[in-house]
Every structure is written in C-alpha cells, then in structure tokens.
N, C-alpha and C. Protein backbone atom coordinates (compact mmCIF):
# COMPACT_ATOMS: atom_id res chain seq x y z
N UNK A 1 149.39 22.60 97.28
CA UNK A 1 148.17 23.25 96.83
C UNK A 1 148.35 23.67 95.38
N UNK A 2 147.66 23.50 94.21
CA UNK A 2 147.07 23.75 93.14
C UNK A 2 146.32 24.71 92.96
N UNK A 3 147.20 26.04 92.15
CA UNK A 3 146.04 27.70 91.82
C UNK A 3 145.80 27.23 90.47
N UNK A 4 144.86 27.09 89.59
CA UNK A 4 144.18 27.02 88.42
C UNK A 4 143.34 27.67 88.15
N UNK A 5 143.02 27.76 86.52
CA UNK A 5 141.86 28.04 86.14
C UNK A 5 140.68 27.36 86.23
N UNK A 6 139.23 28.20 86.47
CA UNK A 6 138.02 27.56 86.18
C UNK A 6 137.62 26.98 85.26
N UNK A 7 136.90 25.22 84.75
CA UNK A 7 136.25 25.20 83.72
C UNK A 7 134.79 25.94 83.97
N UNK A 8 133.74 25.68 83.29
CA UNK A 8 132.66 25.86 83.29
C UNK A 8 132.09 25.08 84.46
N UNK A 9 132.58 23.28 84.36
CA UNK A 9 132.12 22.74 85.89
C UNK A 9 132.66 23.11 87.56
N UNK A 10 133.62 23.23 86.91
CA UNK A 10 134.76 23.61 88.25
C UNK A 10 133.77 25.10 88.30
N UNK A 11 133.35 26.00 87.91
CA UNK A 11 132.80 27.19 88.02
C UNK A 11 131.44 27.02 88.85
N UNK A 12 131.10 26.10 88.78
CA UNK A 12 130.04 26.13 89.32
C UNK A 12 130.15 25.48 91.11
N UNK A 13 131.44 24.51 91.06
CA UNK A 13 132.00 24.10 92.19
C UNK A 13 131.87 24.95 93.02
N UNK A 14 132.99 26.38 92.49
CA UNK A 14 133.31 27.31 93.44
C UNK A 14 132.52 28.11 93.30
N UNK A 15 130.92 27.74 92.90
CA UNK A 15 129.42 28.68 93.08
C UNK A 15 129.16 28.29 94.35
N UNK A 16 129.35 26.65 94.76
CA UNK A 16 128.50 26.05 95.71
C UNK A 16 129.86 26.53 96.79
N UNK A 17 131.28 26.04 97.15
CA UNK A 17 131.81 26.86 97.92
C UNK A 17 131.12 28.24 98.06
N UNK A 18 131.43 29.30 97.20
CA UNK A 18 130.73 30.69 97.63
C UNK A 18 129.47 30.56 98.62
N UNK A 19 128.67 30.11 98.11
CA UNK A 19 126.99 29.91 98.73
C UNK A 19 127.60 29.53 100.42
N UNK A 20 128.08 28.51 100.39
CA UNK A 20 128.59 27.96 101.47
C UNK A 20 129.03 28.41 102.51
N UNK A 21 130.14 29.36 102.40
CA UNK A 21 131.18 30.25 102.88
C UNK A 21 130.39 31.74 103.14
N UNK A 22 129.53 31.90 102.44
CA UNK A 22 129.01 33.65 102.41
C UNK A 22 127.62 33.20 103.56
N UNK A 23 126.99 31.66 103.45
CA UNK A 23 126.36 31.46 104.72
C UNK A 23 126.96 31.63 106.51
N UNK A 24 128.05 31.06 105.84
CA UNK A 24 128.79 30.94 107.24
C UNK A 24 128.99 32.59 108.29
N UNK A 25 129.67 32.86 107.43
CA UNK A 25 130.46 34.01 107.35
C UNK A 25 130.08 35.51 107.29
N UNK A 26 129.00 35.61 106.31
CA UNK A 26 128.34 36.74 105.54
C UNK A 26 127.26 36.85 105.56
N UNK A 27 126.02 36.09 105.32
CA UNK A 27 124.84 35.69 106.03
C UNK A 27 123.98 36.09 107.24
N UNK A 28 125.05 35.69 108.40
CA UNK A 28 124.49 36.46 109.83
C UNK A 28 124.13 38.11 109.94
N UNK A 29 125.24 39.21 108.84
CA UNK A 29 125.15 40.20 109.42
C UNK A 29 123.85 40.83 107.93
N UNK A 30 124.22 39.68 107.28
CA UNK A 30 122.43 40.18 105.85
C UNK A 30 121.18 40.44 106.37
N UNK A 31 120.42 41.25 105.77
CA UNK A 31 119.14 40.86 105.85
C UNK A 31 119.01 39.81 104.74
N UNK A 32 117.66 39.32 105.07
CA UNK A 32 116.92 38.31 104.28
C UNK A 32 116.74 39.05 102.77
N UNK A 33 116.60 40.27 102.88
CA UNK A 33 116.85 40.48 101.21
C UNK A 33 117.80 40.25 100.43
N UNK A 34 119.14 40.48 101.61
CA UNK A 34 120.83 40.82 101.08
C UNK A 34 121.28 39.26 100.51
N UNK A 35 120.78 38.15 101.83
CA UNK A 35 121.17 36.74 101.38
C UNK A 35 120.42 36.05 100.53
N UNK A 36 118.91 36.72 99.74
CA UNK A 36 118.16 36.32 98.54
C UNK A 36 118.67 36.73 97.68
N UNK A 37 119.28 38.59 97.35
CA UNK A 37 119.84 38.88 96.69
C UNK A 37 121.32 38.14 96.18
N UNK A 38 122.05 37.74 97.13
CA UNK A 38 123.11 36.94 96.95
C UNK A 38 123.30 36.20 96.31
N UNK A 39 122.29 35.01 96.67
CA UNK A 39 121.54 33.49 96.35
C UNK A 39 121.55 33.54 94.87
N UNK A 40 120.27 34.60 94.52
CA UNK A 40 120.10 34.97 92.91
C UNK A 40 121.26 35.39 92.46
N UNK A 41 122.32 36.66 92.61
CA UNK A 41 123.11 36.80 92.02
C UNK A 41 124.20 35.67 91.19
N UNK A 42 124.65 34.79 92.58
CA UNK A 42 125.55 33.68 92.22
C UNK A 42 125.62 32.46 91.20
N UNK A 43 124.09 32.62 91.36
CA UNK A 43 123.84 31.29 90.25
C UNK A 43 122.56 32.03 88.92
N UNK A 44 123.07 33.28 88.37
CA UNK A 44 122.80 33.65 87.18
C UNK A 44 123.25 33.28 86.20
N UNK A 45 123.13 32.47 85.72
CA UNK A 45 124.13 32.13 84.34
C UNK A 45 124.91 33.32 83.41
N UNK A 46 124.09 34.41 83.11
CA UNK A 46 124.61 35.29 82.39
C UNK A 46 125.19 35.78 82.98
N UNK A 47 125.26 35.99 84.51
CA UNK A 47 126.46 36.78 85.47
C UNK A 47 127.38 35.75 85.22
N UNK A 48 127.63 34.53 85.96
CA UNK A 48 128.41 33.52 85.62
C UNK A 48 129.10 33.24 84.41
N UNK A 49 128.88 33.72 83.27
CA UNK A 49 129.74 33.71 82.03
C UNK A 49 129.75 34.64 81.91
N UNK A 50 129.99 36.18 82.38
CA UNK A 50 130.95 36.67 82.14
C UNK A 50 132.08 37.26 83.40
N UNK A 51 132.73 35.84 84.24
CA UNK A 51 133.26 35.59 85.08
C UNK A 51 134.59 34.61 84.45
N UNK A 52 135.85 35.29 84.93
CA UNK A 52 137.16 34.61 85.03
C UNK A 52 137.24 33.82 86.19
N UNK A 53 137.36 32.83 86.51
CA UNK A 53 137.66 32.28 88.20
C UNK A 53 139.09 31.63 88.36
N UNK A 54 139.24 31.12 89.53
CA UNK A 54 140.67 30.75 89.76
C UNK A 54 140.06 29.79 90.90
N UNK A 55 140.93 28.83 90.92
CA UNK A 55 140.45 27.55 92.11
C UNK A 55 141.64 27.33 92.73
N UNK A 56 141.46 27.17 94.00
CA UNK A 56 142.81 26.26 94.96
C UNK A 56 142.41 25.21 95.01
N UNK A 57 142.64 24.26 95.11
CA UNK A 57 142.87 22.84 95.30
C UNK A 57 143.84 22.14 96.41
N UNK A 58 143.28 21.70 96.81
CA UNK A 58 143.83 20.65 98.03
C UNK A 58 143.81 19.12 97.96
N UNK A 59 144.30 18.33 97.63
CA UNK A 59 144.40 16.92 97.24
C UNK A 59 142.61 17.18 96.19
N UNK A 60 142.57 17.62 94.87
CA UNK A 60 141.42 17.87 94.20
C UNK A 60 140.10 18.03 94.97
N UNK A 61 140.25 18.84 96.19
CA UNK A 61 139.01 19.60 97.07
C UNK A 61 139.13 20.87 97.05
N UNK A 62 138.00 21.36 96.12
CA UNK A 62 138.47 23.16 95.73
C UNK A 62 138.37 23.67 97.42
N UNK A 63 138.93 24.25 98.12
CA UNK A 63 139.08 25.44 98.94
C UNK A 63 138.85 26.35 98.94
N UNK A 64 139.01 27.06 97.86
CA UNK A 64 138.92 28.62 97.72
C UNK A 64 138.89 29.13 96.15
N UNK A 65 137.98 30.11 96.11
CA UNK A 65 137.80 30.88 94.57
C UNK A 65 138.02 32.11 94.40
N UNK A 66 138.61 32.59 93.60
CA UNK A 66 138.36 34.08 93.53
C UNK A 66 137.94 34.44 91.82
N UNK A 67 136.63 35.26 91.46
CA UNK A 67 136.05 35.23 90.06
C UNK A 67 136.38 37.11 89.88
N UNK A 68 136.53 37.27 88.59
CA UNK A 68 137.03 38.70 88.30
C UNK A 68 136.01 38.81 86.79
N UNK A 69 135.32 40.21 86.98
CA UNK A 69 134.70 40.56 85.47
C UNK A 69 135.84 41.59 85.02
N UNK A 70 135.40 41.92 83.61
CA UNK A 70 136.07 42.73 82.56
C UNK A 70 137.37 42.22 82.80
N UNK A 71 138.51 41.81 82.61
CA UNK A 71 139.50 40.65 82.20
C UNK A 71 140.30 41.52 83.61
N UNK A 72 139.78 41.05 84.61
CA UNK A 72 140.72 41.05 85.94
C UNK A 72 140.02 42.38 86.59
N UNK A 73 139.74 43.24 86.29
CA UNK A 73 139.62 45.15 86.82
C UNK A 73 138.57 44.83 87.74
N UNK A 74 137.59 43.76 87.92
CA UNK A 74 136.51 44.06 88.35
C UNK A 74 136.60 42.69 90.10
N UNK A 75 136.80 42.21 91.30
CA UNK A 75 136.07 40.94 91.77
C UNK A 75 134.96 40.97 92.13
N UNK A 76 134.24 40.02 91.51
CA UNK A 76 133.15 39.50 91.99
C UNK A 76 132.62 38.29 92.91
N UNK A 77 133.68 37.32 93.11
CA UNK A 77 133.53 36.36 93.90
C UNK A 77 135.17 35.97 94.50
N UNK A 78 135.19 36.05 96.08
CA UNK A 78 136.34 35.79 96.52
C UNK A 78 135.98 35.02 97.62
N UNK A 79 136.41 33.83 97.71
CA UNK A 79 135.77 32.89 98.90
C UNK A 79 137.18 31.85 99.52
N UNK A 80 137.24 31.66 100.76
CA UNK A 80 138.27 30.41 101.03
C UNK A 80 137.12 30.11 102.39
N UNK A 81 137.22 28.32 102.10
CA UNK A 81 136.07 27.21 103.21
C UNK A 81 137.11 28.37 104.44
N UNK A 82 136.11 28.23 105.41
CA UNK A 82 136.11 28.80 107.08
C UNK A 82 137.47 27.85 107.52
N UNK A 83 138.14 26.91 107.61
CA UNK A 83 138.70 25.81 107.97
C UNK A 83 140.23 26.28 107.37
N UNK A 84 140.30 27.18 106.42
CA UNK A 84 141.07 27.14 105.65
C UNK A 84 142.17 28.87 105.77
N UNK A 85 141.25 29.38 106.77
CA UNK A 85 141.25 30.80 106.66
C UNK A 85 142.80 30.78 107.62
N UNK A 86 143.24 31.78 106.96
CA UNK A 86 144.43 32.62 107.53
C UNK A 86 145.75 31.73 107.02
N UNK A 87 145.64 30.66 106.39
CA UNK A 87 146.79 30.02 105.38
C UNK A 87 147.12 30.59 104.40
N UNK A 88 147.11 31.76 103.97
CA UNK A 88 147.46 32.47 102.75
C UNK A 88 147.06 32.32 101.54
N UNK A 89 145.75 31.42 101.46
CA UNK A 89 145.50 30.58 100.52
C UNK A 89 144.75 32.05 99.42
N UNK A 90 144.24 32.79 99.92
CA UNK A 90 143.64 34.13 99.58
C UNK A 90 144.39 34.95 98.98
N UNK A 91 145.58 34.70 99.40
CA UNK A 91 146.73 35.50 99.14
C UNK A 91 146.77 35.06 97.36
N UNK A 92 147.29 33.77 97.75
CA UNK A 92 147.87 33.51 96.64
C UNK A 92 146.49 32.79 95.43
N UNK A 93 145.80 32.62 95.80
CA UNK A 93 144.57 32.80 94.80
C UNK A 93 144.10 34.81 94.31
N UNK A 94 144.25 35.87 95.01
CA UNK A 94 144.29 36.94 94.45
C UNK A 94 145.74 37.33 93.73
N UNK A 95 147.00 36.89 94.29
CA UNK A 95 147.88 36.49 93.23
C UNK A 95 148.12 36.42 91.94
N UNK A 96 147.60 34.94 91.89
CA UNK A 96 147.42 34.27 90.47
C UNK A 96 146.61 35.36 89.68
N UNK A 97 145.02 35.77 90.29
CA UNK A 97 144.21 36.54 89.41
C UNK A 97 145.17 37.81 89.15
N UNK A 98 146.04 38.63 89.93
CA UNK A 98 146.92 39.67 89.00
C UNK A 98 147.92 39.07 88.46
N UNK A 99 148.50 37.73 88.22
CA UNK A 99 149.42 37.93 87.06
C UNK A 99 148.61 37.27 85.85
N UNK A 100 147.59 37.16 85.60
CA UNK A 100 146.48 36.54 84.27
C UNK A 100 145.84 38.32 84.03
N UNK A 101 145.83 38.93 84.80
CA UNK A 101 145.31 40.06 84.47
C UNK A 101 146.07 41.38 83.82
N UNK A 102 145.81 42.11 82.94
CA UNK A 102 146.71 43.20 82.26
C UNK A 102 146.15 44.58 82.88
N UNK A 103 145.39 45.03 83.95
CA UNK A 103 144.80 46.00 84.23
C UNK A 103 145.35 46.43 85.47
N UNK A 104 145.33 47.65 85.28
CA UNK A 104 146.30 49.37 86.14
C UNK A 104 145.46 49.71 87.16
N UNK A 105 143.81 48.90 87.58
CA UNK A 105 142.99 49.15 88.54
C UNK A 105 142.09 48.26 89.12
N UNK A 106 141.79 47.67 89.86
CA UNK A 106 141.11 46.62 90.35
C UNK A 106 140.05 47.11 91.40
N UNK A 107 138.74 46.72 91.06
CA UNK A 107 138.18 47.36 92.22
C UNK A 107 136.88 46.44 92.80
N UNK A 108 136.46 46.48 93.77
CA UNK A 108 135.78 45.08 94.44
C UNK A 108 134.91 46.28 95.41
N UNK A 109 133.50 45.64 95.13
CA UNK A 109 132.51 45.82 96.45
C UNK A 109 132.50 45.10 97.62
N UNK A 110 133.34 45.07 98.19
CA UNK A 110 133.49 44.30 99.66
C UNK A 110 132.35 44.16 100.89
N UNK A 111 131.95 42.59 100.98
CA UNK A 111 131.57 42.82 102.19
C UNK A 111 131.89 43.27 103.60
N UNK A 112 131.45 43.38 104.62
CA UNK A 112 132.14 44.18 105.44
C UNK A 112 132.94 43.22 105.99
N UNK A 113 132.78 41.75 106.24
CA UNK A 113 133.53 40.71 106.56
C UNK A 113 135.30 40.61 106.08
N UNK A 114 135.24 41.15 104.96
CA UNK A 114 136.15 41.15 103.84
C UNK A 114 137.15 42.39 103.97
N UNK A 115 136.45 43.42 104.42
CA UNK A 115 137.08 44.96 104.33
C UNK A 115 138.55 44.74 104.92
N UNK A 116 138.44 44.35 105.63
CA UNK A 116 140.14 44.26 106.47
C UNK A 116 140.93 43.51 105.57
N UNK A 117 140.57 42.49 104.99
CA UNK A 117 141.66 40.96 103.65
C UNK A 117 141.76 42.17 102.72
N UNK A 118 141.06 42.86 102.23
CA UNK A 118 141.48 43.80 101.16
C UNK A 118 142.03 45.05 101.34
N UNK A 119 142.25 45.22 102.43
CA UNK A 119 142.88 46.34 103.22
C UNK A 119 144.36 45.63 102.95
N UNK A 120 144.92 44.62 103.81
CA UNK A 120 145.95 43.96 103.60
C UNK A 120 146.78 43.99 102.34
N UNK A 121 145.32 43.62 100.99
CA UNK A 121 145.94 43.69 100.08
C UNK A 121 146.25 45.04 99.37
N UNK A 122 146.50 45.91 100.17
CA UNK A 122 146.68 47.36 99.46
C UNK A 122 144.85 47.86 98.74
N UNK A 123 144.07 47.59 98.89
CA UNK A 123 142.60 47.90 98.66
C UNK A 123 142.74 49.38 99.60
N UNK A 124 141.93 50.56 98.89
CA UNK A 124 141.27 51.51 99.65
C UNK A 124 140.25 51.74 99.53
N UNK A 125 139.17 52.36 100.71
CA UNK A 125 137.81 52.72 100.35
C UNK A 125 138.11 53.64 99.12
N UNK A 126 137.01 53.58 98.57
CA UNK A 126 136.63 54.84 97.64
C UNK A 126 135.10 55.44 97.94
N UNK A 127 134.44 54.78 98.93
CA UNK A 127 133.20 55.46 99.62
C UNK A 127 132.77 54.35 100.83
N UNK A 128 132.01 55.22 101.36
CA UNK A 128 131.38 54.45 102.60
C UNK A 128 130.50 53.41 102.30
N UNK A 129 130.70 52.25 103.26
CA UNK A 129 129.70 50.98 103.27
C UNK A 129 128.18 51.76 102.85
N UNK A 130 128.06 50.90 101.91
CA UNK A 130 126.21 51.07 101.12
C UNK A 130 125.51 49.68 101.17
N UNK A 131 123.77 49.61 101.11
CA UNK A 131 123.21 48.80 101.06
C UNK A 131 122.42 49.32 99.99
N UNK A 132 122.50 47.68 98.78
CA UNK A 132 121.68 47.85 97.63
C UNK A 132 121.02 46.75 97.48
N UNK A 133 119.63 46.73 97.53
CA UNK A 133 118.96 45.43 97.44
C UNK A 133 119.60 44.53 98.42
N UNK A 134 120.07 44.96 99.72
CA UNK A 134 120.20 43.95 100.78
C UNK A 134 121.47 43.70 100.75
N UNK A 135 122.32 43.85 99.90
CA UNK A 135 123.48 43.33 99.79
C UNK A 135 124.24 44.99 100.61
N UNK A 136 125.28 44.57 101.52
CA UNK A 136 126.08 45.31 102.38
C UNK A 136 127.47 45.19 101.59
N UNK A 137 128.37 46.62 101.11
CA UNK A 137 129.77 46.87 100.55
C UNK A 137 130.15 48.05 100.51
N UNK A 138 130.80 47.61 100.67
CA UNK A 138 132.11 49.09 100.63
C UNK A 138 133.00 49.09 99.31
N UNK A 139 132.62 49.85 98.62
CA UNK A 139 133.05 50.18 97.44
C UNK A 139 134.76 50.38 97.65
N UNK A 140 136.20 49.43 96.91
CA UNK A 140 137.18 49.92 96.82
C UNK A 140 138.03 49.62 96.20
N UNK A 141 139.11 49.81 95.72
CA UNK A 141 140.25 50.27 94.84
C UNK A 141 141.65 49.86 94.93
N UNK A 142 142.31 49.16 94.03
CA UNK A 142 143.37 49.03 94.11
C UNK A 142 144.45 49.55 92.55
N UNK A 143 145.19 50.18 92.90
CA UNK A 143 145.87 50.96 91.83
C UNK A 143 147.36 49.71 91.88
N UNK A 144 146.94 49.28 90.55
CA UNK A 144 148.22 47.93 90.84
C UNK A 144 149.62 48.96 90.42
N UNK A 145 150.58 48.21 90.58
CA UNK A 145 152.14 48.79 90.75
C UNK A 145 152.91 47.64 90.05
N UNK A 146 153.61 48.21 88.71
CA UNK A 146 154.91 47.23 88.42
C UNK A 146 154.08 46.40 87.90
N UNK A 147 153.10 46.63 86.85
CA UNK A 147 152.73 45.21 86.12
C UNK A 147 153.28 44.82 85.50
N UNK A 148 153.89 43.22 85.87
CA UNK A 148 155.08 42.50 84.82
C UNK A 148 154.09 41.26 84.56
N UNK A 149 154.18 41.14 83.36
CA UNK A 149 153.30 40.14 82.20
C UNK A 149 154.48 40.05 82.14
C-alpha cells in the first residue's frame, strides 16, 4: 500500500470516495438536510483548496483519504471504502497526516460513526454531539505528544 500526497485530480478522487463511503456509512443516520449539507460541502471548490489530503493506494485504487485545514490542526475529510475497514489503513493514513504536520493540537468534528476510530486515536470529546444544518458531530481534540519533524 502507497500513503501519498493529493494532486488537485487525485483530490477530487478522494471527493468521490468520501461521497461514496459517507453514503454507505453516514447517510442512513442523516437527515436529508445533513446528507445535502454534506453533498454541498464536499465539492466546494473554495473549501476544497484550502484542503491538505493524503491518499492510500492499492495497486493505484485510492482506498482511503484523510484531508486536514490550517496545515494539519484542523480534519475535514477522513474516509477508507467499507471493504477496507479495520486493516489499519486509517491508521496509517492519519499517521502520515501527523508527520507532514507541525501542530501541538488537532481537532475534528466527528461523525458519530467515527467517534469510537478517534477515540482509539487518543481524540477526546470537547462537547456533546451537535446538529448544524443537518450535519451530526461531536466536537474533539487531540493534544499531540513528542512532535518529531
């Protein structure tokens, strides 16, 4: 398996994974506002450039993405295909995004699907599950340790 950076096309790859994966997965427990809201969010261009991403690769079949704003502190898109889940592939795609990243705090609105993978990764709430414009998260936090650049 292959962790890389996003181009601009490859970025949009792991737009259509996301869409894909957040149907499967994330979708069922939305309302119809949360998965319009979604829809629009993902394929904003101006959201989309100002996004870092990271791709796994499997014989050149992206698998899994994970996208970070403000140079790592922030995720905004973390996805691995359904098929693929519980191979560590998550692991080591959030990985890669902390050693490209120089920041002492990382913090992600989690869907609730998600809350437990970021639990794992040392993630804590910092408030209770909220709904904004349909979209369902739990606001939380990771205080990184031992950043070696």
């Amino acid at each position: 398996m292959e962790i890389r950076i996003l181009d601009k096309q490859e970025l949009n790859c792991g737009v259509e994974l996301a869409w894909e994966v957040f149907q499967q997965f994330e979708a069922p427990d939305y309302s119809r506002q949360g998965v319009e809201e979604f829809y629009k969010s993902i394929y904003d261009p101006e959201w989309l450039n100002m996004l870092q991403a990271f791709g796994a690769f499997e014989q050149n079949e992206m698998i899994g993405v994970i996208a970070s704003r403000k140079q790592g502190s922030h995720i905004a898109l973390f996805f691995v295909k359904g098929e693929y889940h519980r191979r560590g592939i998550g692991r080591r795609l959030f990985e890669k995004m902390l050693q490209e990243s120089r920041v002492e705090v990382i913090t992600v609105n989690s869907s609730p699907y998600a809350v437990p993978i970021y639990h794992k990764f040392g993630f804590q709430d910092v408030d209770a599950e909220q709904t904004v414009n349909g979209i369902r998260f739990t606001p939380m936090k990771l205080q990184v340790k031992n950043i070696t650049k």
